[in-house]
PDB file of N, CA and C in Angstrom:
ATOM      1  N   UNK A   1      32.952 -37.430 -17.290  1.00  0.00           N
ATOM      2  CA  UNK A   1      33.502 -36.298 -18.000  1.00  0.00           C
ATOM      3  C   UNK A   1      32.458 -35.183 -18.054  1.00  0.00           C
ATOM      4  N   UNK A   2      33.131 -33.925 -17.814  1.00  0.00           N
ATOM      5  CA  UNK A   2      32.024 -33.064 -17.497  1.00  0.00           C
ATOM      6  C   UNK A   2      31.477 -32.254 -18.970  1.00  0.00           C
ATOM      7  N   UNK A   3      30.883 -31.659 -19.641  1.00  0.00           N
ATOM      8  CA  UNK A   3      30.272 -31.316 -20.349  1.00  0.00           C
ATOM      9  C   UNK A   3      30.568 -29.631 -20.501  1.00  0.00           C
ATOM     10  N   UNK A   4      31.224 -29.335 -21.333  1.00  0.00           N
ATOM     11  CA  UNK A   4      31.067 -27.793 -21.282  1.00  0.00           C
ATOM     12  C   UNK A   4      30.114 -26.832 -22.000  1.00  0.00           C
ATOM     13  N   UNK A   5      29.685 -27.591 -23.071  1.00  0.00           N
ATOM     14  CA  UNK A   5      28.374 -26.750 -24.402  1.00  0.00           C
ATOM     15  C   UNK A   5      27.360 -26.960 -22.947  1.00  0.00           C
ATOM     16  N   UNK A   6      26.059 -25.869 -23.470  1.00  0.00           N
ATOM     17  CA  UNK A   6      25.148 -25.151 -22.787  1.00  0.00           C
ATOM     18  C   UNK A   6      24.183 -26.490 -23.549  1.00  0.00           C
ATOM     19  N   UNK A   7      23.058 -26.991 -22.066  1.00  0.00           N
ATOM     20  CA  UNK A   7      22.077 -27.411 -22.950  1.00  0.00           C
ATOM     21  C   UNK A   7      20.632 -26.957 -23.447  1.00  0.00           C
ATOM     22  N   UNK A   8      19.900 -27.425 -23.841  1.00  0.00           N
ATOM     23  CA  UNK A   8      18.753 -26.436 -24.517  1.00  0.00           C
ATOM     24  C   UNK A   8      18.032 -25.405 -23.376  1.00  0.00           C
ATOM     25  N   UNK A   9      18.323 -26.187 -22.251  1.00  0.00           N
ATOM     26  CA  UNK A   9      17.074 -25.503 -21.413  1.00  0.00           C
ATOM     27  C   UNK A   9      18.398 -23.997 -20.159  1.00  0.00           C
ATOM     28  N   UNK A  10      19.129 -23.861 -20.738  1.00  0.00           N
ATOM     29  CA  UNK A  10      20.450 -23.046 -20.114  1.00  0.00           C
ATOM     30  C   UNK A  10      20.610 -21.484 -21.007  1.00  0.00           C
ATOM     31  N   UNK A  11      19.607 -21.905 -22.083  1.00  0.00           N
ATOM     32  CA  UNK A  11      19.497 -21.302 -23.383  1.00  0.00           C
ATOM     33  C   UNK A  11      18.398 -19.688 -22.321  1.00  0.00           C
ATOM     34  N   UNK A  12      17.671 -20.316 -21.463  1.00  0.00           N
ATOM     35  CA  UNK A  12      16.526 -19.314 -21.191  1.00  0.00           C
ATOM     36  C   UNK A  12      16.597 -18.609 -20.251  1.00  0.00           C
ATOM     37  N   UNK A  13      16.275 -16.991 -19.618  1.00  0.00           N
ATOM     38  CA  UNK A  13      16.320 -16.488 -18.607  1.00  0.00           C
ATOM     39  C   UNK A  13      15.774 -17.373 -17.644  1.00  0.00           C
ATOM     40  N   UNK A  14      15.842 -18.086 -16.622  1.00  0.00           N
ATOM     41  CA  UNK A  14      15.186 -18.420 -15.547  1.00  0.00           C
ATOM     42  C   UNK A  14      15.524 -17.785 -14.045  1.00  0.00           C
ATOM     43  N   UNK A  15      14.757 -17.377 -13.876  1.00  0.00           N
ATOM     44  CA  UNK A  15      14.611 -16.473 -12.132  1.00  0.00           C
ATOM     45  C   UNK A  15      13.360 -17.204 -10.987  1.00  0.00           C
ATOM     46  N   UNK A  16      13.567 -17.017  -9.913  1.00  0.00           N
ATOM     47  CA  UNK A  16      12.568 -17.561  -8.829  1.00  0.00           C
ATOM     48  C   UNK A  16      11.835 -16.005  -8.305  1.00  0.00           C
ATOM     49  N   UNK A  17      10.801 -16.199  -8.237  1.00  0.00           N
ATOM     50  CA  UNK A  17       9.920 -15.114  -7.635  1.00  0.00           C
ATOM     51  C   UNK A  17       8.530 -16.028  -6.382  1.00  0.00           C
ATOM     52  N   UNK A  18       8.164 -15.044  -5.767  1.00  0.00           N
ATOM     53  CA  UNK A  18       7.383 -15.612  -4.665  1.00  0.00           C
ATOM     54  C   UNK A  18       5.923 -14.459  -5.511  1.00  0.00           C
ATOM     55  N   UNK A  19       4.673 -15.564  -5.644  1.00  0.00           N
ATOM     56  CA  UNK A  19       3.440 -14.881  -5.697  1.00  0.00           C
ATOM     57  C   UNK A  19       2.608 -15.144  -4.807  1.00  0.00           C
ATOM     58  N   UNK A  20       1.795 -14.538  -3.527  1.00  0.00           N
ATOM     59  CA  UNK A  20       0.555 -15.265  -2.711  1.00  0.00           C
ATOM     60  C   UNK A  20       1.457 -16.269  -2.071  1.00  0.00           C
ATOM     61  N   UNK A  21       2.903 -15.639  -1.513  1.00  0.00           N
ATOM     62  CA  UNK A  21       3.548 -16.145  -0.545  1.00  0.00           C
ATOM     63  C   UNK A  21       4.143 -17.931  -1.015  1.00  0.00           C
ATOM     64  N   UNK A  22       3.885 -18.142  -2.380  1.00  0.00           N
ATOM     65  CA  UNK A  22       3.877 -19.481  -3.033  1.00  0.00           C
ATOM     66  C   UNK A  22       5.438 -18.738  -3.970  1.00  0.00           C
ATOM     67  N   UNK A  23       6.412 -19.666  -3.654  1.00  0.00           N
ATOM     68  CA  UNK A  23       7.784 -19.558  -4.529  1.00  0.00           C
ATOM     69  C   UNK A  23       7.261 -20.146  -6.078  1.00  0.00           C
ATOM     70  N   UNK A  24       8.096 -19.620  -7.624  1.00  0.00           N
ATOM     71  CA  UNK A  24       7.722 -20.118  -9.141  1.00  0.00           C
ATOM     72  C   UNK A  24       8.685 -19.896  -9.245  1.00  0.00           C
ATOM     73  N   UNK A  25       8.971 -20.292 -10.419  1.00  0.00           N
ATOM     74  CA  UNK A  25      10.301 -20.238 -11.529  1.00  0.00           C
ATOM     75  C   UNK A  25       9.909 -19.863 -12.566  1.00  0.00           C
ATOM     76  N   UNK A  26      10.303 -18.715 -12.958  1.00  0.00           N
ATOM     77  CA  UNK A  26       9.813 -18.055 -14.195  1.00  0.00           C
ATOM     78  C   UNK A  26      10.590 -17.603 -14.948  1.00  0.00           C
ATOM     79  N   UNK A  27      10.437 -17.772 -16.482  1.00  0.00           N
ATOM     80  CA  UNK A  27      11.018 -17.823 -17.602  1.00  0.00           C
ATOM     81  C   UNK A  27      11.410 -16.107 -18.248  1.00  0.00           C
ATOM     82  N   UNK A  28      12.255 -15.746 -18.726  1.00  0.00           N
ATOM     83  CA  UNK A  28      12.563 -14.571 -18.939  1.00  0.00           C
ATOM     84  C   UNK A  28      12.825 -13.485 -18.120  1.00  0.00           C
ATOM     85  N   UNK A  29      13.151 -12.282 -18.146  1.00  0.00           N
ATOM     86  CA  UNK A  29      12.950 -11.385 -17.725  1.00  0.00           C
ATOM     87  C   UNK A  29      12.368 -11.167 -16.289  1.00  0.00           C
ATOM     88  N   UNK A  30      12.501 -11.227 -14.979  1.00  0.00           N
ATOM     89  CA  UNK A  30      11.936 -10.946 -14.124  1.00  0.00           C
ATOM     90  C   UNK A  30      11.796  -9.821 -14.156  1.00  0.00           C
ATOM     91  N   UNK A  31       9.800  -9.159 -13.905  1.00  0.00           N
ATOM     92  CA  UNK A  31       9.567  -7.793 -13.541  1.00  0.00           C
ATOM     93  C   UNK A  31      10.098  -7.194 -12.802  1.00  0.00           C
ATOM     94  N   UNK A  32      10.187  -5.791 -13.044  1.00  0.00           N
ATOM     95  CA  UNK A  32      10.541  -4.723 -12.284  1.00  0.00           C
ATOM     96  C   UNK A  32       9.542  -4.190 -11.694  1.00  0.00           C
ATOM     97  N   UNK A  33       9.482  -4.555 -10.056  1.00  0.00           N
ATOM     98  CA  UNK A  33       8.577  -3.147  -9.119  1.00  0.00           C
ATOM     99  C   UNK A  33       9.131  -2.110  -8.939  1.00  0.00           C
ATOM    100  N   UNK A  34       8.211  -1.311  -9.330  1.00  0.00           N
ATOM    101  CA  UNK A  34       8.851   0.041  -8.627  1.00  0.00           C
ATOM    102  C   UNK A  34       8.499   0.555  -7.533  1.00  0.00           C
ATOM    103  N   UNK A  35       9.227   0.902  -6.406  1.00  0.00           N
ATOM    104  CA  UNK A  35       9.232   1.039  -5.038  1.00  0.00           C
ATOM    105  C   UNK A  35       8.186   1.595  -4.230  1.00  0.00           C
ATOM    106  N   UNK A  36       7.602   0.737  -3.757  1.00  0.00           N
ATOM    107  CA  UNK A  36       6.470   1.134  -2.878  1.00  0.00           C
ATOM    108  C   UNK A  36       6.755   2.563  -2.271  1.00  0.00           C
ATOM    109  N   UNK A  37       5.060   3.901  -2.794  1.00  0.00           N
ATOM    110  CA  UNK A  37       5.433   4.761  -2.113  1.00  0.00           C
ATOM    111  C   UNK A  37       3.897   5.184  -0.977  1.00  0.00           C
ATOM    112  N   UNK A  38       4.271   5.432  -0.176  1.00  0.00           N
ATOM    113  CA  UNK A  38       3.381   6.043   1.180  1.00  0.00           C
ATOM    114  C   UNK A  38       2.632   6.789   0.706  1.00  0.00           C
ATOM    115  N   UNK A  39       1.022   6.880   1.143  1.00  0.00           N
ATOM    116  CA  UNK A  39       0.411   8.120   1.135  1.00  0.00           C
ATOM    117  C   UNK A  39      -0.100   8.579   2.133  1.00  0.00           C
ATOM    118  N   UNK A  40      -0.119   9.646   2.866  1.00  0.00           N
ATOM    119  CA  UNK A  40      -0.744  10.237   4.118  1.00  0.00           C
ATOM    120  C   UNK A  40      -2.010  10.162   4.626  1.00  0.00           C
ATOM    121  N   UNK A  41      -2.478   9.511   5.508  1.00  0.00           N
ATOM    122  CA  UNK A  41      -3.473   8.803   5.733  1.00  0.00           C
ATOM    123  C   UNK A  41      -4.693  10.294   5.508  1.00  0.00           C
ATOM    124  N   UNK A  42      -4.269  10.802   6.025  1.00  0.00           N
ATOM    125  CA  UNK A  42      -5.411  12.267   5.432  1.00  0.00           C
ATOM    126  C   UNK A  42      -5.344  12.326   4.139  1.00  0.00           C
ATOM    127  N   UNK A  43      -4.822  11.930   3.402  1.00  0.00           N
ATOM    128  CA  UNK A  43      -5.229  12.316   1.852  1.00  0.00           C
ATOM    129  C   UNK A  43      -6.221  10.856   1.416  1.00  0.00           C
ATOM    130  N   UNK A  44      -5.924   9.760   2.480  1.00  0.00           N
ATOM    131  CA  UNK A  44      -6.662   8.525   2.095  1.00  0.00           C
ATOM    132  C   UNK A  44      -8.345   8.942   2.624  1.00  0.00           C
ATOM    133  N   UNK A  45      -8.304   9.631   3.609  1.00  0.00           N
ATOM    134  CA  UNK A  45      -9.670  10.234   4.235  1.00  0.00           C
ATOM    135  C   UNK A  45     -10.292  10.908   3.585  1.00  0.00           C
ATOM    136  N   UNK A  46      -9.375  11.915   3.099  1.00  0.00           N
ATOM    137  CA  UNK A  46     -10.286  12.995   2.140  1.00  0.00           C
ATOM    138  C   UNK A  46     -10.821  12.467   1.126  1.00  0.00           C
ATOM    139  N   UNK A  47     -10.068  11.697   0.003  1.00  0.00           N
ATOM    140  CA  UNK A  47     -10.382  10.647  -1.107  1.00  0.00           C
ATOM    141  C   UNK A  47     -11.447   9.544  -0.485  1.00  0.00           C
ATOM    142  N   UNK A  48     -11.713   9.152   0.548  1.00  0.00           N
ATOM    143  CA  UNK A  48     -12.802   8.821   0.725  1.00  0.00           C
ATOM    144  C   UNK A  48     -14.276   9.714   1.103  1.00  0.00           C
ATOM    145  N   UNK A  49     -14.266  10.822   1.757  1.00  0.00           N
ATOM    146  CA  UNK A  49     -14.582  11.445   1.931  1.00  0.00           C
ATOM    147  C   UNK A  49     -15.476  12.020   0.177  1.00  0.00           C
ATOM    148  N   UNK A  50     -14.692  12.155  -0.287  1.00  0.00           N
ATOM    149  CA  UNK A  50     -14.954  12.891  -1.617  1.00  0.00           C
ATOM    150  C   UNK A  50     -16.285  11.311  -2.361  1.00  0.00           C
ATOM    151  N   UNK A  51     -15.429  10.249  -1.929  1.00  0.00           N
ATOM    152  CA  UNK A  51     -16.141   8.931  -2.997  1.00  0.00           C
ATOM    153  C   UNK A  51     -17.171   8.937  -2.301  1.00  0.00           C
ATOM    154  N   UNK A  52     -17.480   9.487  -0.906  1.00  0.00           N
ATOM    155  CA  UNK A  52     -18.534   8.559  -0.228  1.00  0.00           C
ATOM    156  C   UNK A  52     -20.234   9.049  -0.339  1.00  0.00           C
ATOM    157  N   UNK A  53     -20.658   8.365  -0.715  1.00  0.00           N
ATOM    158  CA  UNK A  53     -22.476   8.318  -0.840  1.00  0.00           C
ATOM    159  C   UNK A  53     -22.708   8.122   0.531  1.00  0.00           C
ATOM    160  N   UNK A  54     -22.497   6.558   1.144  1.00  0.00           N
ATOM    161  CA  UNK A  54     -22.425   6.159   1.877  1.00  0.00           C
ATOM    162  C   UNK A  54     -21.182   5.220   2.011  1.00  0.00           C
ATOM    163  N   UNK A  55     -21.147   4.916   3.839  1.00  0.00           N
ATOM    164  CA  UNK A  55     -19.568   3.665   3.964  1.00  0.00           C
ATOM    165  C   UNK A  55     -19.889   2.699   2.947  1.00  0.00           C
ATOM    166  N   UNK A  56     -21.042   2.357   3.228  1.00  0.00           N
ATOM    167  CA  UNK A  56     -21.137   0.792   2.574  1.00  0.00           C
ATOM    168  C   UNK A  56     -20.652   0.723   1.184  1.00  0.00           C
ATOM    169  N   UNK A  57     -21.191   2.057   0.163  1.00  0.00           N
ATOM    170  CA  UNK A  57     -20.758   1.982  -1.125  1.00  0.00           C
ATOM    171  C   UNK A  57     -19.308   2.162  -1.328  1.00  0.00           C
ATOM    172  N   UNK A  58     -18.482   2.941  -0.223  1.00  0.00           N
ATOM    173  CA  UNK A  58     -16.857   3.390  -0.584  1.00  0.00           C
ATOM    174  C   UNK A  58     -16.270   1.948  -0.087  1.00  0.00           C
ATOM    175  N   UNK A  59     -17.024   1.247   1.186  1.00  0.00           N
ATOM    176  CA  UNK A  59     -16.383  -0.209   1.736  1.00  0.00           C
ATOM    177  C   UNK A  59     -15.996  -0.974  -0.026  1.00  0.00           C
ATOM    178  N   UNK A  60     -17.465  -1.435  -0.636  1.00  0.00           N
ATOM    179  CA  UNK A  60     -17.616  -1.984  -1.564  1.00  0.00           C
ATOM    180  C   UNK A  60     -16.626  -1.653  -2.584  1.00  0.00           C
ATOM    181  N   UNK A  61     -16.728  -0.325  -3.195  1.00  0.00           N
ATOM    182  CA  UNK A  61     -15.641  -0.030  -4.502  1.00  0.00           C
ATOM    183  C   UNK A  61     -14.339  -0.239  -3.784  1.00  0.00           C
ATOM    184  N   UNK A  62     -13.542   0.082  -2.900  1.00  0.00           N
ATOM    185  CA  UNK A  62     -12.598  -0.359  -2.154  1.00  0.00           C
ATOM    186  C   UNK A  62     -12.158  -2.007  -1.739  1.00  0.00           C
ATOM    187  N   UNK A  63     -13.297  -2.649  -1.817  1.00  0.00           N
ATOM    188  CA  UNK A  63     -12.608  -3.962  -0.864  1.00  0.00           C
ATOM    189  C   UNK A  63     -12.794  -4.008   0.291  1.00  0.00           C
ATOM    190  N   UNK A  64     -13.219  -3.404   1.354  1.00  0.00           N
ATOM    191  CA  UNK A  64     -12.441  -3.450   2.468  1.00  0.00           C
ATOM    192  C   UNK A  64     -13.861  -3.201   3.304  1.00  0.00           C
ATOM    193  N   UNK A  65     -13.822  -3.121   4.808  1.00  0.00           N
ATOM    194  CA  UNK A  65     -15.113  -3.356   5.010  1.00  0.00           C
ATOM    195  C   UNK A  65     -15.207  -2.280   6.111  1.00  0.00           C
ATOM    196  N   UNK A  66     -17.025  -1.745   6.250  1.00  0.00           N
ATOM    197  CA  UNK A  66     -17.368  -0.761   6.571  1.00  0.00           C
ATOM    198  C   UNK A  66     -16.744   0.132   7.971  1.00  0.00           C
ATOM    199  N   UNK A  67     -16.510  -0.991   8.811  1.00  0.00           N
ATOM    200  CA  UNK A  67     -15.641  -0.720  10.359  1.00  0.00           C
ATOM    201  C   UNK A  67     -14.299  -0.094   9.678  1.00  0.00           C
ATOM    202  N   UNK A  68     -13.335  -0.133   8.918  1.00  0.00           N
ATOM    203  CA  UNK A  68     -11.740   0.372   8.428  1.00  0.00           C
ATOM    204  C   UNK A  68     -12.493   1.623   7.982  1.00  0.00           C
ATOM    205  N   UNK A  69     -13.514   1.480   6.584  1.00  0.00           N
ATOM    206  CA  UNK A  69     -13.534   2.763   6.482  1.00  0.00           C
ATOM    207  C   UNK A  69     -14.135   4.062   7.328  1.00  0.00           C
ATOM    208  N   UNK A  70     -14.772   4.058   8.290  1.00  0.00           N
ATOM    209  CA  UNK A  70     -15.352   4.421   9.407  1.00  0.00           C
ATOM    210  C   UNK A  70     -14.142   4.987  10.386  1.00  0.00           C
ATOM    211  N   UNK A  71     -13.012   3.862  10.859  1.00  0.00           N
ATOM    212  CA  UNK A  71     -11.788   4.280  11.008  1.00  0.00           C
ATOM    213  C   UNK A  71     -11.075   4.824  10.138  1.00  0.00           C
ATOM    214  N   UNK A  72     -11.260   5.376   9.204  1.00  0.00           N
ATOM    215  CA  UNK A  72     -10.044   5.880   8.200  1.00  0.00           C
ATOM    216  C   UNK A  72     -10.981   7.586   8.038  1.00  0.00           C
ATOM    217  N   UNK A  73     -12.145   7.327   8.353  1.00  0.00           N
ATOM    218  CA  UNK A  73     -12.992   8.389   8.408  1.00  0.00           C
ATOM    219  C   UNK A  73     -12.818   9.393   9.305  1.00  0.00           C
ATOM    220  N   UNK A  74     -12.332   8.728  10.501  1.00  0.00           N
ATOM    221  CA  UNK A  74     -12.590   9.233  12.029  1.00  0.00           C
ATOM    222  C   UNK A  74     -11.448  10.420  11.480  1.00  0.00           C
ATOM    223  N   UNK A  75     -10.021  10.166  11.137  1.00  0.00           N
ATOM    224  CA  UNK A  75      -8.719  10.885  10.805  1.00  0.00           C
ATOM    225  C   UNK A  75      -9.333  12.482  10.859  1.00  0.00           C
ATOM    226  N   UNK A  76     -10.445  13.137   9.545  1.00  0.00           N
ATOM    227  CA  UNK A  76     -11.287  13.840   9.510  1.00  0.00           C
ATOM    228  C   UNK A  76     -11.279  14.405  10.638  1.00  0.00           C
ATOM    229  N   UNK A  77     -12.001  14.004  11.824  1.00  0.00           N
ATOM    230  CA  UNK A  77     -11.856  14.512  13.162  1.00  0.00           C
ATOM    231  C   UNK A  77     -10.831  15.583  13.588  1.00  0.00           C
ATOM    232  N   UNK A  78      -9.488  14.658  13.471  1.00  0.00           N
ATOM    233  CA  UNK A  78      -8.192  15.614  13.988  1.00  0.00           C
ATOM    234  C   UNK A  78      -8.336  17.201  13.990  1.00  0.00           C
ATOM    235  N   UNK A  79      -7.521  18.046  14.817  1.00  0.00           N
ATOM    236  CA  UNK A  79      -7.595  19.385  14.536  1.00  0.00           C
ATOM    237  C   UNK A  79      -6.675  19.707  12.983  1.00  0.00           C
ATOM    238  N   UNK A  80      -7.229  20.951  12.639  1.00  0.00           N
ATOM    239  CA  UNK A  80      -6.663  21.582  11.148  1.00  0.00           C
ATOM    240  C   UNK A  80      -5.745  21.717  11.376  1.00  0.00           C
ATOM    241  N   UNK A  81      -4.708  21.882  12.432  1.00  0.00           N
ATOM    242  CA  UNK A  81      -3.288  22.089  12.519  1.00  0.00           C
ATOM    243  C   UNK A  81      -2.836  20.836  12.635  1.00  0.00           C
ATOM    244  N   UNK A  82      -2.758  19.900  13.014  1.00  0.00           N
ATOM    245  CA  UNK A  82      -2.547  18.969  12.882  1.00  0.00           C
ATOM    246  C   UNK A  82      -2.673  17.954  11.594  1.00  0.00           C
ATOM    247  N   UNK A  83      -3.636  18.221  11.288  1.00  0.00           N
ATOM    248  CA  UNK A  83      -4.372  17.495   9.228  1.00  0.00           C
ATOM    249  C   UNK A  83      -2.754  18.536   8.641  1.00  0.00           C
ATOM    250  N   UNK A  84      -2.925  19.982   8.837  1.00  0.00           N
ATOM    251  CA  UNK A  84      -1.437  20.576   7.585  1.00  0.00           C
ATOM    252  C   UNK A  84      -0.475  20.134   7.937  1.00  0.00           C
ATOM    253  N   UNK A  85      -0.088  19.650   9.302  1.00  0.00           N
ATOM    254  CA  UNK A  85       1.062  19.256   9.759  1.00  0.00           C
ATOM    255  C   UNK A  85       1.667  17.236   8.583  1.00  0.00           C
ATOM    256  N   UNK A  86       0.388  17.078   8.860  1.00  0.00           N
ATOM    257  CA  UNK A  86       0.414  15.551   8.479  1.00  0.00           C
ATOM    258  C   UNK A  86       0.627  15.901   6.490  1.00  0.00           C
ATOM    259  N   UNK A  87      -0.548  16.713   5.721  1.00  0.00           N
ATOM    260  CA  UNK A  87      -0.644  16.856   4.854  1.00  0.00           C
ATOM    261  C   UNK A  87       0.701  17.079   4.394  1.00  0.00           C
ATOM    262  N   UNK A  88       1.531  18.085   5.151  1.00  0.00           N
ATOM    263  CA  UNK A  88       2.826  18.775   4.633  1.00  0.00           C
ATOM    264  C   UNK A  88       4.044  17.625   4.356  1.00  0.00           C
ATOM    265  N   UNK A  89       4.086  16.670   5.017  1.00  0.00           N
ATOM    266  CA  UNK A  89       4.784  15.674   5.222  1.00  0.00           C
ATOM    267  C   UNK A  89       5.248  15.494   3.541  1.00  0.00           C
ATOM    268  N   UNK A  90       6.791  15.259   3.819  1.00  0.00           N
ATOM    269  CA  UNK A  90       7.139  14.412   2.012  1.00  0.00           C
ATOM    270  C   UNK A  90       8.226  13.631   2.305  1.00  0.00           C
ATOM    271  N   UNK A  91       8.777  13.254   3.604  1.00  0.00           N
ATOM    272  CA  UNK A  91       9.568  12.070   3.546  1.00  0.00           C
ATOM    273  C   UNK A  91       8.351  11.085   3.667  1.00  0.00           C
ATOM    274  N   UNK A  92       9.350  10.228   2.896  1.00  0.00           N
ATOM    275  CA  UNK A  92       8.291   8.730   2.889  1.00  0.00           C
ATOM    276  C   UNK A  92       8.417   7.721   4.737  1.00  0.00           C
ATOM    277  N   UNK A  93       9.506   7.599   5.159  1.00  0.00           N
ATOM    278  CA  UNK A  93       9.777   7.368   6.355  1.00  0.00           C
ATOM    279  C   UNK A  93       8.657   8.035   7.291  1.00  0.00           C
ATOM    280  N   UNK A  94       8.424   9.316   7.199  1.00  0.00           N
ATOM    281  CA  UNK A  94       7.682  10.205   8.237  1.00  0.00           C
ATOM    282  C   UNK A  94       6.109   9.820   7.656  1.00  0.00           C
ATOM    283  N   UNK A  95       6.033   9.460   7.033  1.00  0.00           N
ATOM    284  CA  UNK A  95       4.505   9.354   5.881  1.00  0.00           C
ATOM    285  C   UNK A  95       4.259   8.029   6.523  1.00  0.00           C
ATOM    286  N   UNK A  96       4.809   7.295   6.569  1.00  0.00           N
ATOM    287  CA  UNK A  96       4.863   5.994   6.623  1.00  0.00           C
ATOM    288  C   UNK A  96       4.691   5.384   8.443  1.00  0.00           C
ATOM    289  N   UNK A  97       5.324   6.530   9.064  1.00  0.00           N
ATOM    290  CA  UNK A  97       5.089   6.626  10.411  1.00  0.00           C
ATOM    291  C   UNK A  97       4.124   6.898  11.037  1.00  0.00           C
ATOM    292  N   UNK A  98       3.447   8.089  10.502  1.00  0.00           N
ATOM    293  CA  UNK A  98       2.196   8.433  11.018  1.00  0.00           C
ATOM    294  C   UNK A  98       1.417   7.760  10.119  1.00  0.00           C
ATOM    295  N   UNK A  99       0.904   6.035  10.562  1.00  0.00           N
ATOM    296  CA  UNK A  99       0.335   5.921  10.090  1.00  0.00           C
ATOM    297  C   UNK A  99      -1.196   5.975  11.040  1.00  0.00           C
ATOM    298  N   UNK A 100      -2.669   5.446  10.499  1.00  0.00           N
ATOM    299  CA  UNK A 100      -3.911   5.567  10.383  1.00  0.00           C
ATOM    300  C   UNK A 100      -3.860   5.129  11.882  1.00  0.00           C
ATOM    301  N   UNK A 101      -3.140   4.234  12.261  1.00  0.00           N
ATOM    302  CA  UNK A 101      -3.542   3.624  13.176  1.00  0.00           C
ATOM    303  C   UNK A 101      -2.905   4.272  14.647  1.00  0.00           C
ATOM    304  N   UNK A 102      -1.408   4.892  14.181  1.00  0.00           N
ATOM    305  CA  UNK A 102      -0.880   5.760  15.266  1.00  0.00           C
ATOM    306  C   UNK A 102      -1.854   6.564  15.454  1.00  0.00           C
ATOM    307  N   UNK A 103      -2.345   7.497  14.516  1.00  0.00           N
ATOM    308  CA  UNK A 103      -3.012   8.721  14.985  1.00  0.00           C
ATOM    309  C   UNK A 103      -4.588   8.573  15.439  1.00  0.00           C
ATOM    310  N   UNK A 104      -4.987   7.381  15.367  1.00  0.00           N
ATOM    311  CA  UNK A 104      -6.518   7.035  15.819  1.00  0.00           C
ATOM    312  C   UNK A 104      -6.191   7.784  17.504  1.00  0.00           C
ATOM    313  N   UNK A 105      -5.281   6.898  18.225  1.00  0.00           N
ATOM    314  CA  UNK A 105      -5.363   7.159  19.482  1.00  0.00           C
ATOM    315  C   UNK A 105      -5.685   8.935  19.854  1.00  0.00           C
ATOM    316  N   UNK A 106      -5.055  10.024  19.098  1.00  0.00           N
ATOM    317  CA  UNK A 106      -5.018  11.333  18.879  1.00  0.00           C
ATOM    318  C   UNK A 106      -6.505  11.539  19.079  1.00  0.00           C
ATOM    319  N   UNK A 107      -7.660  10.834  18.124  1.00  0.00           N
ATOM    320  CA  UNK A 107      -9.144  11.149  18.205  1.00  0.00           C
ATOM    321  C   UNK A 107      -9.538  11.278  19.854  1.00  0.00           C
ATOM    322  N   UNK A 108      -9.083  10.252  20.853  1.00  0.00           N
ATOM    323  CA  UNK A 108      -9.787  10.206  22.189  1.00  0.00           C
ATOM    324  C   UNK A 108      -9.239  11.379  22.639  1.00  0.00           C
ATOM    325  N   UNK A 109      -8.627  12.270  22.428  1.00  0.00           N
ATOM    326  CA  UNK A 109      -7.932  13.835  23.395  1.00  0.00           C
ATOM    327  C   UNK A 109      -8.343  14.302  23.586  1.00  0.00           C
TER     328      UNK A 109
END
């Protein structure tokens, strides 16, 4: 005979979420992200640009290690018409396209 009252544990929000690629079951309320947004790899240059003493110290406060920021440096390079072209950008799609790594190839021209 099947049971229709709720039992104690039916009582609680429960949702599944993935953390560090590892699936949980978590109690209440699952967070809300709010939607990843793009930033233009020239504004990531300049902001380094601005932090940097040296790579090693912007690698360090960053995470990330001296060869990326060196590449994220190079961007700098590009011609000024090209940096306003990129800067001007406000779809996220187009932001998201030109990314760091498309426009490296641009440096060898």
């Amino acid at each position: 005979m099947h049971c229709k009252s709720r039992t104690w544990w039916q009582e609680f929000e429960i949702y599944q979420g993935k953390r560090d690629r590892k699936r949980f079951i978590g109690i209440g309320n699952p967070p809300v992200r709010p939607p990843k947004t793009y930033e233009c790899p020239i504004h990531e240059a300049k902001r380094y640009e601005r932090l940097l003493n040296s790579q090693a110290d912007v690698a360090k406060e960053l995470g990330i290690t001296r060869a990326r920021v060196s590449q994220i440096m190079g961007l700098l390079k590009l011609p000024d018409e090209i940096q306003r072209t990129l800067l001007g950008l406000k779809d996220q799609r187009a932001i998201r396209y030109f990314s760091e790594r498309r426009l490296r190839p641009l440096l060898m021209i």
